[in-house]
PDB file of N, CA and C in Angstrom:
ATOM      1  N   UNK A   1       5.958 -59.081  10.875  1.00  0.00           N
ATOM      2  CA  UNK A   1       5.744 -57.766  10.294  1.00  0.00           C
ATOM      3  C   UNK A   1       5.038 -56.894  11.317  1.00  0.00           C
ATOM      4  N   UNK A   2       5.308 -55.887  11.054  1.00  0.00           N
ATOM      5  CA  UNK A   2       4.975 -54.694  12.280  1.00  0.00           C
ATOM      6  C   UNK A   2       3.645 -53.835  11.671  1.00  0.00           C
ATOM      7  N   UNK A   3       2.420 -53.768  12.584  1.00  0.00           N
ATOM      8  CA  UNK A   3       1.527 -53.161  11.686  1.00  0.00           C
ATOM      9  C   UNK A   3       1.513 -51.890  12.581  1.00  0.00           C
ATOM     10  N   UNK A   4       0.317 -51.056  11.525  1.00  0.00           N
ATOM     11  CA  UNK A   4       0.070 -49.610  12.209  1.00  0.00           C
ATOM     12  C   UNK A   4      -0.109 -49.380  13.771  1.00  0.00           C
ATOM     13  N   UNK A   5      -1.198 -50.324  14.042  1.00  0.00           N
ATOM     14  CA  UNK A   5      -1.281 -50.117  15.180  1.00  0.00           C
ATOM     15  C   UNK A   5      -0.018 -49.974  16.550  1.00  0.00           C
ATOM     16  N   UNK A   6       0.606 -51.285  16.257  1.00  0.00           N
ATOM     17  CA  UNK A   6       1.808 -51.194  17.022  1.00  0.00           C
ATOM     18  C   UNK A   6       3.115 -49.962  16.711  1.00  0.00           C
ATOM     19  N   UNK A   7       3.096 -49.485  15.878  1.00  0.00           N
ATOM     20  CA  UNK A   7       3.440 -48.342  15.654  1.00  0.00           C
ATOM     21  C   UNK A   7       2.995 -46.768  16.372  1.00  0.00           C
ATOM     22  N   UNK A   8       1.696 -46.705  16.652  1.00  0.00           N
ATOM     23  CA  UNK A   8       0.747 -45.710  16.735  1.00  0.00           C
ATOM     24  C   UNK A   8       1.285 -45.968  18.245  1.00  0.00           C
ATOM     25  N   UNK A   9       1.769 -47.090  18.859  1.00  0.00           N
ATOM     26  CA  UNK A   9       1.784 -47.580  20.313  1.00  0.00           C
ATOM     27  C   UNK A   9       3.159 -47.136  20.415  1.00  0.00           C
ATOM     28  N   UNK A  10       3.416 -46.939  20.155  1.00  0.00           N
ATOM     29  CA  UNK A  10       5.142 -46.642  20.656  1.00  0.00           C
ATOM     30  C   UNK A  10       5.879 -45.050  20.826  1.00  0.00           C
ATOM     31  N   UNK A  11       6.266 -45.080  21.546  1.00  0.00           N
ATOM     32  CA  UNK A  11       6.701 -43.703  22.049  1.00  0.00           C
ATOM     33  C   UNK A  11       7.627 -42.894  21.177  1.00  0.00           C
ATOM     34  N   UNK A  12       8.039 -41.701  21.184  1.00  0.00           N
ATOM     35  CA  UNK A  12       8.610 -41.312  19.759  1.00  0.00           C
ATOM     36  C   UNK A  12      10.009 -41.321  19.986  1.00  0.00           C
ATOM     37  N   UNK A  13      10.891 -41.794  21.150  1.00  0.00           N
ATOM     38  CA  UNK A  13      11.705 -42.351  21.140  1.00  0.00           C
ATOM     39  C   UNK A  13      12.129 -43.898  20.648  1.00  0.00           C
ATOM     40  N   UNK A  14      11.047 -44.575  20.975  1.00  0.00           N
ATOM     41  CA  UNK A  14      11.169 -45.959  19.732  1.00  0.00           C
ATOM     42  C   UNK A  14      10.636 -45.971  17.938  1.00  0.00           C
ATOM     43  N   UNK A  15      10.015 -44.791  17.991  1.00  0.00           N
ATOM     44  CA  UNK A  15       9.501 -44.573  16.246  1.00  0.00           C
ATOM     45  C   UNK A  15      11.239 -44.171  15.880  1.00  0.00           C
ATOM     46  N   UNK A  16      11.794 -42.874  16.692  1.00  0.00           N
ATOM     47  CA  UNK A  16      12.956 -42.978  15.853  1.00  0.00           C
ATOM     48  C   UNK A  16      14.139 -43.858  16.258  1.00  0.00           C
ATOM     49  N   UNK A  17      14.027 -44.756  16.928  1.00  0.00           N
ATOM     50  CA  UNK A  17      14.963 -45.560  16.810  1.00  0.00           C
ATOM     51  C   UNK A  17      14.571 -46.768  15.510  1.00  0.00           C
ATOM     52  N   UNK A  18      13.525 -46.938  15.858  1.00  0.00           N
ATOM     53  CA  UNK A  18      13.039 -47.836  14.680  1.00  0.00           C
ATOM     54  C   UNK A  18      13.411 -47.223  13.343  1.00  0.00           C
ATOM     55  N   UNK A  19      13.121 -46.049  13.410  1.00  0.00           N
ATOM     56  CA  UNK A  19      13.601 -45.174  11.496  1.00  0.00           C
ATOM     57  C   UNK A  19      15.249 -45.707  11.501  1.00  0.00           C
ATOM     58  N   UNK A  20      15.964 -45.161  12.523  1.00  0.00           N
ATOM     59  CA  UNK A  20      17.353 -45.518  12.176  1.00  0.00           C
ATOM     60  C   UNK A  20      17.531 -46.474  12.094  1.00  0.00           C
ATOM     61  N   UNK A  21      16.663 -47.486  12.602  1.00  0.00           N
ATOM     62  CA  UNK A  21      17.368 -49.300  12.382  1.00  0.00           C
ATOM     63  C   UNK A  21      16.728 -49.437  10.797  1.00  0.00           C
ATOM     64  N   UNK A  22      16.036 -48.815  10.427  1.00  0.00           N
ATOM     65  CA  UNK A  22      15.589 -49.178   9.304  1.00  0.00           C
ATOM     66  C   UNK A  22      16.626 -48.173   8.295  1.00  0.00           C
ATOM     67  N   UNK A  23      16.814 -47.161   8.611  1.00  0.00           N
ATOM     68  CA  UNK A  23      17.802 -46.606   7.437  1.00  0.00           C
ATOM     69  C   UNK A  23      19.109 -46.897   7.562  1.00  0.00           C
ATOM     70  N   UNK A  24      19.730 -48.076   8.363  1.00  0.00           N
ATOM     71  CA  UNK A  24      20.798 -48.536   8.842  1.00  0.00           C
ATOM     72  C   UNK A  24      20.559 -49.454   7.761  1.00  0.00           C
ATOM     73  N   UNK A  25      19.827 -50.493   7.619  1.00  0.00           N
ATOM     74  CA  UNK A  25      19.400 -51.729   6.899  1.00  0.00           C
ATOM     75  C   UNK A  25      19.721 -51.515   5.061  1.00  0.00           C
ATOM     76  N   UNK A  26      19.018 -50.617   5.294  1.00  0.00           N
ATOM     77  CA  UNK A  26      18.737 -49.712   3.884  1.00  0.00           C
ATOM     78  C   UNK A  26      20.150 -49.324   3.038  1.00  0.00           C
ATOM     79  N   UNK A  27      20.643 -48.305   3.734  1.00  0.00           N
ATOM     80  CA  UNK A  27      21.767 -47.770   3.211  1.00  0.00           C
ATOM     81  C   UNK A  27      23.358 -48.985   3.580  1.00  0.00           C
ATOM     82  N   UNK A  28      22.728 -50.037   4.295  1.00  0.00           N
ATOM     83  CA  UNK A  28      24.256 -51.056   3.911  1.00  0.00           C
ATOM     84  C   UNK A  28      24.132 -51.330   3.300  1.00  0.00           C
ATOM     85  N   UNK A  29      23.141 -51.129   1.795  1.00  0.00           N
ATOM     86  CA  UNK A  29      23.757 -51.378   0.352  1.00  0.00           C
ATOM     87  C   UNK A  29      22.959 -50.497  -0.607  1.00  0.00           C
ATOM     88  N   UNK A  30      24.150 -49.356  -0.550  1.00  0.00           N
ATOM     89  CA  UNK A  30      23.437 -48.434  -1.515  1.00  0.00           C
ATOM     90  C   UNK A  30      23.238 -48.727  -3.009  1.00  0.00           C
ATOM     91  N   UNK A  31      23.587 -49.129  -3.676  1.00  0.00           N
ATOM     92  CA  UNK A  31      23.392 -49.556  -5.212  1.00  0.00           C
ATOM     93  C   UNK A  31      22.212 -50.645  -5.069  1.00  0.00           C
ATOM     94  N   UNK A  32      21.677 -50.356  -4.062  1.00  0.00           N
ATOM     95  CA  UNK A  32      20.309 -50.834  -4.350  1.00  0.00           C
ATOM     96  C   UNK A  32      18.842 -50.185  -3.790  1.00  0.00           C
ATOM     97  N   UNK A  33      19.362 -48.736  -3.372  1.00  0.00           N
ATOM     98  CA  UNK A  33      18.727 -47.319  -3.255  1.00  0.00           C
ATOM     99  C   UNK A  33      19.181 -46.437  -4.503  1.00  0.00           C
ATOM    100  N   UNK A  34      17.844 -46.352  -4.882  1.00  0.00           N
ATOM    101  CA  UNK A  34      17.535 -45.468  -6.312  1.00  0.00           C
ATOM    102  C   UNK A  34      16.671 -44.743  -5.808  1.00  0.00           C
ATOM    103  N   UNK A  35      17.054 -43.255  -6.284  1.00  0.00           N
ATOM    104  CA  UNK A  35      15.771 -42.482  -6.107  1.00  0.00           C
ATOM    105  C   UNK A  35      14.967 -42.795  -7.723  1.00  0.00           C
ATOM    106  N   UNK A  36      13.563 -41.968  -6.456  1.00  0.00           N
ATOM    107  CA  UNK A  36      12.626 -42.522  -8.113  1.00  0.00           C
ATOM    108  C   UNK A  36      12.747 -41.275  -8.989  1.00  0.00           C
ATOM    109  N   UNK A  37      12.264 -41.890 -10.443  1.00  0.00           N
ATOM    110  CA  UNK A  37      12.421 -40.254 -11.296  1.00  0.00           C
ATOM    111  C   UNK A  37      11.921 -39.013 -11.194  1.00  0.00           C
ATOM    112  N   UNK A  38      11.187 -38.754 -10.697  1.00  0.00           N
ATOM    113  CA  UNK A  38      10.355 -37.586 -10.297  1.00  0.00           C
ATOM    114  C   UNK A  38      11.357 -37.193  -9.549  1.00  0.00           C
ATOM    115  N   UNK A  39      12.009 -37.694  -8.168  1.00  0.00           N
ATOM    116  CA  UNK A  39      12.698 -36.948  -7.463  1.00  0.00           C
ATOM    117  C   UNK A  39      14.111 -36.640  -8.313  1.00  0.00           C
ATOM    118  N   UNK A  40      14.574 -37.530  -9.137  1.00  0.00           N
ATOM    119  CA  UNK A  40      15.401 -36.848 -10.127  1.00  0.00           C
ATOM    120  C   UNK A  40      15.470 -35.550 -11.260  1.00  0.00           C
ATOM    121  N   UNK A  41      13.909 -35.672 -10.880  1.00  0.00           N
ATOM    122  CA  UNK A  41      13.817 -34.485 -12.059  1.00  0.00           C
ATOM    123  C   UNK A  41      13.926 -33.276 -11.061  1.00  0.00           C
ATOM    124  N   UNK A  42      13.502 -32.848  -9.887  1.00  0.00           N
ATOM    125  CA  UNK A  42      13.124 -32.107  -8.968  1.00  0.00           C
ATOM    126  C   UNK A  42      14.620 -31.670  -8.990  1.00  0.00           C
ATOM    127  N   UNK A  43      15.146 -32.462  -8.540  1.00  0.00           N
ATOM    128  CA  UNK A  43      17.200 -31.988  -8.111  1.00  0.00           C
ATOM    129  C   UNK A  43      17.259 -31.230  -9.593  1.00  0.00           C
ATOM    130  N   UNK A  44      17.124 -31.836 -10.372  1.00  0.00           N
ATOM    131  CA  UNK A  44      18.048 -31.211 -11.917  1.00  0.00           C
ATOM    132  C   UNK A  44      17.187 -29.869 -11.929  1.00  0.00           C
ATOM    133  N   UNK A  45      15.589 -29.851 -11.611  1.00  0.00           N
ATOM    134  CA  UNK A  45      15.222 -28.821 -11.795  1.00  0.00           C
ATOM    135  C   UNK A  45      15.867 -27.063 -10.844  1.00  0.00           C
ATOM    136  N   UNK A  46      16.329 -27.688  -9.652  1.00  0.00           N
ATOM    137  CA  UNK A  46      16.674 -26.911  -8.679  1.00  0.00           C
ATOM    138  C   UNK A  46      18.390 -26.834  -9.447  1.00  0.00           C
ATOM    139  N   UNK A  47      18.505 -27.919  -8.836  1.00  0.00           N
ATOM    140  CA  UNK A  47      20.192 -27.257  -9.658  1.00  0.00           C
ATOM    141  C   UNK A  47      20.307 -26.314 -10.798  1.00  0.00           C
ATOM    142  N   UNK A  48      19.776 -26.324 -11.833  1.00  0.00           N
ATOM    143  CA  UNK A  48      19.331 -25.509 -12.887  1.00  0.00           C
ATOM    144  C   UNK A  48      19.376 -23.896 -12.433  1.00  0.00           C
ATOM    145  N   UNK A  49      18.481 -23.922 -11.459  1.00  0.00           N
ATOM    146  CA  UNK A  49      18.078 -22.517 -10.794  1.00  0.00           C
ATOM    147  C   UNK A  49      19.642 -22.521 -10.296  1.00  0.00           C
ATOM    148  N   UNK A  50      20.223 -22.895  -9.289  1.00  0.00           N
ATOM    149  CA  UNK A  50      21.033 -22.571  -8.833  1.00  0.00           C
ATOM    150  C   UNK A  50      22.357 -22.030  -9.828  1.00  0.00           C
ATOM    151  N   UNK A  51      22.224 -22.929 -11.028  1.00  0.00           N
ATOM    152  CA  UNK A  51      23.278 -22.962 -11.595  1.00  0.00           C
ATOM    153  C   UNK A  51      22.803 -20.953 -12.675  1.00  0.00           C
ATOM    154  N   UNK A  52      21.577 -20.956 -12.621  1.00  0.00           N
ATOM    155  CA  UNK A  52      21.577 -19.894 -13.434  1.00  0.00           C
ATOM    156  C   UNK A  52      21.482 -18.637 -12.216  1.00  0.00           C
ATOM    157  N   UNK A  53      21.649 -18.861 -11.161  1.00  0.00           N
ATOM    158  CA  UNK A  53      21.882 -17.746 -10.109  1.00  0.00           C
ATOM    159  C   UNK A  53      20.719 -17.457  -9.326  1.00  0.00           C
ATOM    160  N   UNK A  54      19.482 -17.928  -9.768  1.00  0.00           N
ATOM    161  CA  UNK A  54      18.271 -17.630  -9.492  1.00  0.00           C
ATOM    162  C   UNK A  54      18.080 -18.461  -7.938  1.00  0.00           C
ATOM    163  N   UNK A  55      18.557 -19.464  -7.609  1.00  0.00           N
ATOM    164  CA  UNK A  55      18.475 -20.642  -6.323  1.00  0.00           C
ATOM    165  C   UNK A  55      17.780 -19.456  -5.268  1.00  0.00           C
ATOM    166  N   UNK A  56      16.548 -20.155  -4.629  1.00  0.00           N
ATOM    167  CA  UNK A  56      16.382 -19.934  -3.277  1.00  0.00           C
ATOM    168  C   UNK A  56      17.318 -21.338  -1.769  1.00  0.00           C
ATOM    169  N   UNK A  57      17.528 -19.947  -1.733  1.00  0.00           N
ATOM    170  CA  UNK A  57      18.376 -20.150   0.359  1.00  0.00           C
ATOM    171  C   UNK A  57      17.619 -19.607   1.467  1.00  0.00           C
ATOM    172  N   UNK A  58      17.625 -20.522   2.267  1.00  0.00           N
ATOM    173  CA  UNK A  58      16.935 -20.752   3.533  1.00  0.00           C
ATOM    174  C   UNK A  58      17.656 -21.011   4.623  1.00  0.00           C
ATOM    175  N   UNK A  59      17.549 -19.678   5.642  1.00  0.00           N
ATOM    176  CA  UNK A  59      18.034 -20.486   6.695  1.00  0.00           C
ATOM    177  C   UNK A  59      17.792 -21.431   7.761  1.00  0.00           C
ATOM    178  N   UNK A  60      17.741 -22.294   8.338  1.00  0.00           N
ATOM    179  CA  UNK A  60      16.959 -23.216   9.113  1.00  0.00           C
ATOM    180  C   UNK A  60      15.868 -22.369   9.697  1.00  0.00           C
ATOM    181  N   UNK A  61      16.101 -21.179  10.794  1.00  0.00           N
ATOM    182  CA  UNK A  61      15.119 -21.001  11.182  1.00  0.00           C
ATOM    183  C   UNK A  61      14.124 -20.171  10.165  1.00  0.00           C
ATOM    184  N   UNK A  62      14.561 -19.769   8.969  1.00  0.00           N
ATOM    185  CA  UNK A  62      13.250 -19.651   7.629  1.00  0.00           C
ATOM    186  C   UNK A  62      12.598 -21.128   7.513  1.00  0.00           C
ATOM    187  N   UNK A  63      12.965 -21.780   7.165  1.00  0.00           N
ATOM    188  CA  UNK A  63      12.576 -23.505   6.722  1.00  0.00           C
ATOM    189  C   UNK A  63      11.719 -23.625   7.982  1.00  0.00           C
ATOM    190  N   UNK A  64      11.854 -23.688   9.001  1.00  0.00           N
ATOM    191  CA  UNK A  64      11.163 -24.147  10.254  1.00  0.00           C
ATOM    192  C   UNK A  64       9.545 -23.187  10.531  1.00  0.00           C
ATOM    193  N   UNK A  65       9.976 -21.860  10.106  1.00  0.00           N
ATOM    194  CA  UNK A  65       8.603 -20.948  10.361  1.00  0.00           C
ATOM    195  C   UNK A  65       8.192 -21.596   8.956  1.00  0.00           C
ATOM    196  N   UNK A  66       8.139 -22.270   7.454  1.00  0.00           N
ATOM    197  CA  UNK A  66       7.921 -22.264   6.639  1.00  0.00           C
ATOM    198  C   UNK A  66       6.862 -23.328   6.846  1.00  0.00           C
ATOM    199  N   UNK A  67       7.627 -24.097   7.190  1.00  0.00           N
ATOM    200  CA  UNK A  67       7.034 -26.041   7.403  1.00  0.00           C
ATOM    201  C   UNK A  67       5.631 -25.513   8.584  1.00  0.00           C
ATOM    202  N   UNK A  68       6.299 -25.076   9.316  1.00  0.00           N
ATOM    203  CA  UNK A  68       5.135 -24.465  10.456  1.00  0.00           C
ATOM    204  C   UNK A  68       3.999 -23.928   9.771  1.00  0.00           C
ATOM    205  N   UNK A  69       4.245 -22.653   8.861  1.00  0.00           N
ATOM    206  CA  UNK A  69       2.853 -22.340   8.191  1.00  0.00           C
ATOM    207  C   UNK A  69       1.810 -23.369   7.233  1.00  0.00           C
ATOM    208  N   UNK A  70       2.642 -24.398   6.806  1.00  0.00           N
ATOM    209  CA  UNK A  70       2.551 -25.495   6.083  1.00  0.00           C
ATOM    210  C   UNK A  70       0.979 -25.962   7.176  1.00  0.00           C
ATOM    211  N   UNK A  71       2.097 -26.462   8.225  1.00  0.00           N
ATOM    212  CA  UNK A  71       1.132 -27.885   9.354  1.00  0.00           C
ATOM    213  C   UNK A  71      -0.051 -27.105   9.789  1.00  0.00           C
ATOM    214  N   UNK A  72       0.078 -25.506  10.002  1.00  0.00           N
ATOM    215  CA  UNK A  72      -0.954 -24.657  10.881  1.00  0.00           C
ATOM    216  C   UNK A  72      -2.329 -25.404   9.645  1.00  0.00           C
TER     217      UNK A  72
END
């Protein structure tokens, strides 16, 4: 098993290779990836909006200054 530390050690070219070997693992068997309910409720809640016309759209570079004001 891989702990924090050795993690914290690795360059961010091996963190994301490591994510993809791990979401490689993951998704070769999806019927055994469930989202949890909360994140189910979140989609139905947004779809909702969308479906009644109201949906917010973002374009990447909105989303990116967004997340940015977020981390500042």
């Amino acid at each position: 098993m891989i702990g924090t530390l050795e993690i914290e050690q690795m360059s961010r070219t091996e963190k994301l290779q490591a994510m993809e070997l791990l979401w490689r693992s993951m998704s070769a068997e999806p019927n055994k990836l469930e989202s949890p309910a909360w994140h189910k409720k979140i989609l139905a809640r947004r779809l909702a909006k969308v479906e009644a016309g109201k949906g917010e759209f973002l374009t990447v570079a909105q989303l990116k200054k967004r997340l940015a004001k977020r981390a500042a």
